[in-house]
C-alpha atoms as a PDB file:
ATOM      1  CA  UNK A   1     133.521  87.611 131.871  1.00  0.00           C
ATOM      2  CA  UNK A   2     134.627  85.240 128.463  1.00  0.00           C
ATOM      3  CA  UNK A   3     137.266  84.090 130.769  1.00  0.00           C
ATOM      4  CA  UNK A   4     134.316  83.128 134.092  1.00  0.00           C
ATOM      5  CA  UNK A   5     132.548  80.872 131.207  1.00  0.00           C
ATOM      6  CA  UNK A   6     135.261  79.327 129.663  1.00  0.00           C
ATOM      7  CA  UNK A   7     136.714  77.837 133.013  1.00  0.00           C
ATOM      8  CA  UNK A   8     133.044  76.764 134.274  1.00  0.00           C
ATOM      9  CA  UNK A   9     132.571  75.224 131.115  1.00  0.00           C
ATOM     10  CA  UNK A  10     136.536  72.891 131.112  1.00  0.00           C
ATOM     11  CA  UNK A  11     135.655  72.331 134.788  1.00  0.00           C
ATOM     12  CA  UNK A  12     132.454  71.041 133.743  1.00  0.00           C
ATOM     13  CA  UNK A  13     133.482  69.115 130.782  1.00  0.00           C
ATOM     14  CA  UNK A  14     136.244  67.854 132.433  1.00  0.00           C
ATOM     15  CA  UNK A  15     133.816  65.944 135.377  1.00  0.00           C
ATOM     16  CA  UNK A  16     131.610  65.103 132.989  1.00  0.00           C
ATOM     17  CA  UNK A  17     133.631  63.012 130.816  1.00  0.00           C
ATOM     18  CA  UNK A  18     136.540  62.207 133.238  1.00  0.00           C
ATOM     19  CA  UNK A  19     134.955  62.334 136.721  1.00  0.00           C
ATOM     20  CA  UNK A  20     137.666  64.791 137.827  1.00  0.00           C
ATOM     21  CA  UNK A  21     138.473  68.535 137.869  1.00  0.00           C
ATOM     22  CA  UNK A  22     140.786  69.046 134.821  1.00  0.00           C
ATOM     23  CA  UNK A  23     143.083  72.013 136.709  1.00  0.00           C
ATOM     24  CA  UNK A  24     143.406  73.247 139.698  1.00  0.00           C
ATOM     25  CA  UNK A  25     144.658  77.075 139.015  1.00  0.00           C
ATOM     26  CA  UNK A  26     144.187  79.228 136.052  1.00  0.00           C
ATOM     27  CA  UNK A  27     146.802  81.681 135.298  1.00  0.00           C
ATOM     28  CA  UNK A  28     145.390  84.904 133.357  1.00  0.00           C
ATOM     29  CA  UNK A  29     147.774  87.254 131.704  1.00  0.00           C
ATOM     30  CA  UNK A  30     147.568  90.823 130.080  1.00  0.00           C
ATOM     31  CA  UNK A  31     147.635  91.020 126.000  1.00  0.00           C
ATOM     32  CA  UNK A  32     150.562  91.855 124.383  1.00  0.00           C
ATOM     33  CA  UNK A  33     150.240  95.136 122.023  1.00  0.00           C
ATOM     34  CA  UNK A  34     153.271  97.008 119.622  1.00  0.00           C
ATOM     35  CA  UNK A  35     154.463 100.017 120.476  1.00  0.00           C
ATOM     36  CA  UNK A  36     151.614 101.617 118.594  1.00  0.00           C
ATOM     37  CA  UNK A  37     149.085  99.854 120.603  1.00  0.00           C
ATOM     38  CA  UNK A  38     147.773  96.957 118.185  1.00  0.00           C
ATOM     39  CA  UNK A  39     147.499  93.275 119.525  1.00  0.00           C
ATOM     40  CA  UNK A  40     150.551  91.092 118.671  1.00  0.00           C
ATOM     41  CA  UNK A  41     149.101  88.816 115.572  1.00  0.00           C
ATOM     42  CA  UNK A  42     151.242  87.161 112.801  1.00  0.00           C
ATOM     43  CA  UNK A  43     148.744  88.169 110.425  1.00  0.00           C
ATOM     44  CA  UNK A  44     149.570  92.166 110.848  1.00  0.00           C
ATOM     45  CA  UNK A  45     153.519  91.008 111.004  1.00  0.00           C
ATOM     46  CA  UNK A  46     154.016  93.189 114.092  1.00  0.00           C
ATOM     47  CA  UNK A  47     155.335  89.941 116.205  1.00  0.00           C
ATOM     48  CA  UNK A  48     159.081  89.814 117.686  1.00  0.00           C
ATOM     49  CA  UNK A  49     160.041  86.057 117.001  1.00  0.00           C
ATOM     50  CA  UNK A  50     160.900  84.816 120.262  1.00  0.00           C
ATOM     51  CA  UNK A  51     163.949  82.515 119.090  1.00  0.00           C
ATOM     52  CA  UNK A  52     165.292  86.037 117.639  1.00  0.00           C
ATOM     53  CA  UNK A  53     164.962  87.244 121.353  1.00  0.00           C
ATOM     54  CA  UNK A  54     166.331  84.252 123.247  1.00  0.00           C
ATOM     55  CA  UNK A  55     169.648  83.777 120.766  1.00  0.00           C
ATOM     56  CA  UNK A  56     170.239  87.291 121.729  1.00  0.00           C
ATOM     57  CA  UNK A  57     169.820  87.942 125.518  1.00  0.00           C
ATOM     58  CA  UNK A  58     168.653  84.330 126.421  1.00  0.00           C
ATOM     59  CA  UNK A  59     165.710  81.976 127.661  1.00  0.00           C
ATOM     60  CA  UNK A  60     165.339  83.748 130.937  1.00  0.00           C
ATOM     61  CA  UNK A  61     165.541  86.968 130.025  1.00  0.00           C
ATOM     62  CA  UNK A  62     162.431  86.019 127.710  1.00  0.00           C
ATOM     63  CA  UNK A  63     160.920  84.361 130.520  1.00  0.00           C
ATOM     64  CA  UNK A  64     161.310  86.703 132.645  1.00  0.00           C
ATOM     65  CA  UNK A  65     159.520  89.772 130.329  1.00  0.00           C
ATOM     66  CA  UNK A  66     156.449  87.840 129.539  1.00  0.00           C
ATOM     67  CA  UNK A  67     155.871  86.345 133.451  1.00  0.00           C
ATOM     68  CA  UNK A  68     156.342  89.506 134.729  1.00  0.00           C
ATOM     69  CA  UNK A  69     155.721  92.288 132.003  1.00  0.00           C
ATOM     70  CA  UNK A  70     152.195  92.685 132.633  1.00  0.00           C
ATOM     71  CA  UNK A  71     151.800  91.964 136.787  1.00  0.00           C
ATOM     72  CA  UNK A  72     149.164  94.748 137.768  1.00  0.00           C
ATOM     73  CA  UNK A  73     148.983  95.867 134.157  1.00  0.00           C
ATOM     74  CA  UNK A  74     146.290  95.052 131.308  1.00  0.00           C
ATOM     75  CA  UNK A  75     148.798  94.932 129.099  1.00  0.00           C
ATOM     76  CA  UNK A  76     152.611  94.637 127.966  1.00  0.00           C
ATOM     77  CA  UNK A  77     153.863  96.882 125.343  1.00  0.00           C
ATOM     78  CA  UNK A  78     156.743  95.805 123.232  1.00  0.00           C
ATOM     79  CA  UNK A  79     158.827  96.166 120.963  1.00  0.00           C
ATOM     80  CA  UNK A  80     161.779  95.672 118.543  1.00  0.00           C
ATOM     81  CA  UNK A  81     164.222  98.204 120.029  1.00  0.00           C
ATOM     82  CA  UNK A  82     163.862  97.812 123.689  1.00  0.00           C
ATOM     83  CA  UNK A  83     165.652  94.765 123.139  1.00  0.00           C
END
């Protein structure tokens, strides 16, 4: 629903101070959650630093997880050692 009234409301701002649509596609995606099923946040220090990731199995392997980790799901559950 959040996500409904945020678009209407860039769409809107966007004609209204540019006279144009601001985007034509919106691209939703699942939340991330640890292996014990808490959001991803810096501030509990359960995140996996994604230059960690990509020095060990590379960009696209990082791409790859987080474009396709959650199709169909809610969310993508990660962590540490399934790298």
């Amino acid at each position: 629903m959040i996500y409904c009234l945020w678009v209407a409301r860039m769409v809107m701002m966007g004609i209204e101070f540019t006279g144009t649509v601001p985007f034509s596609y919106v691209y939703l995606h699942g939340l991330i959650r640890d292996s014990q099923g808490r959001k991803m946040s810096k501030t509990l220090g359960n995140v996996i630093d994604p230059l960690d990731t990509i020095k060990e199995f590379g960009t696209d392997a990082l791409r790859f997880t987080l474009a396709l980790g959650t199709s169909g799901q809610i969310c993508l559950v990660l962590q540490a050692t399934c790298w």
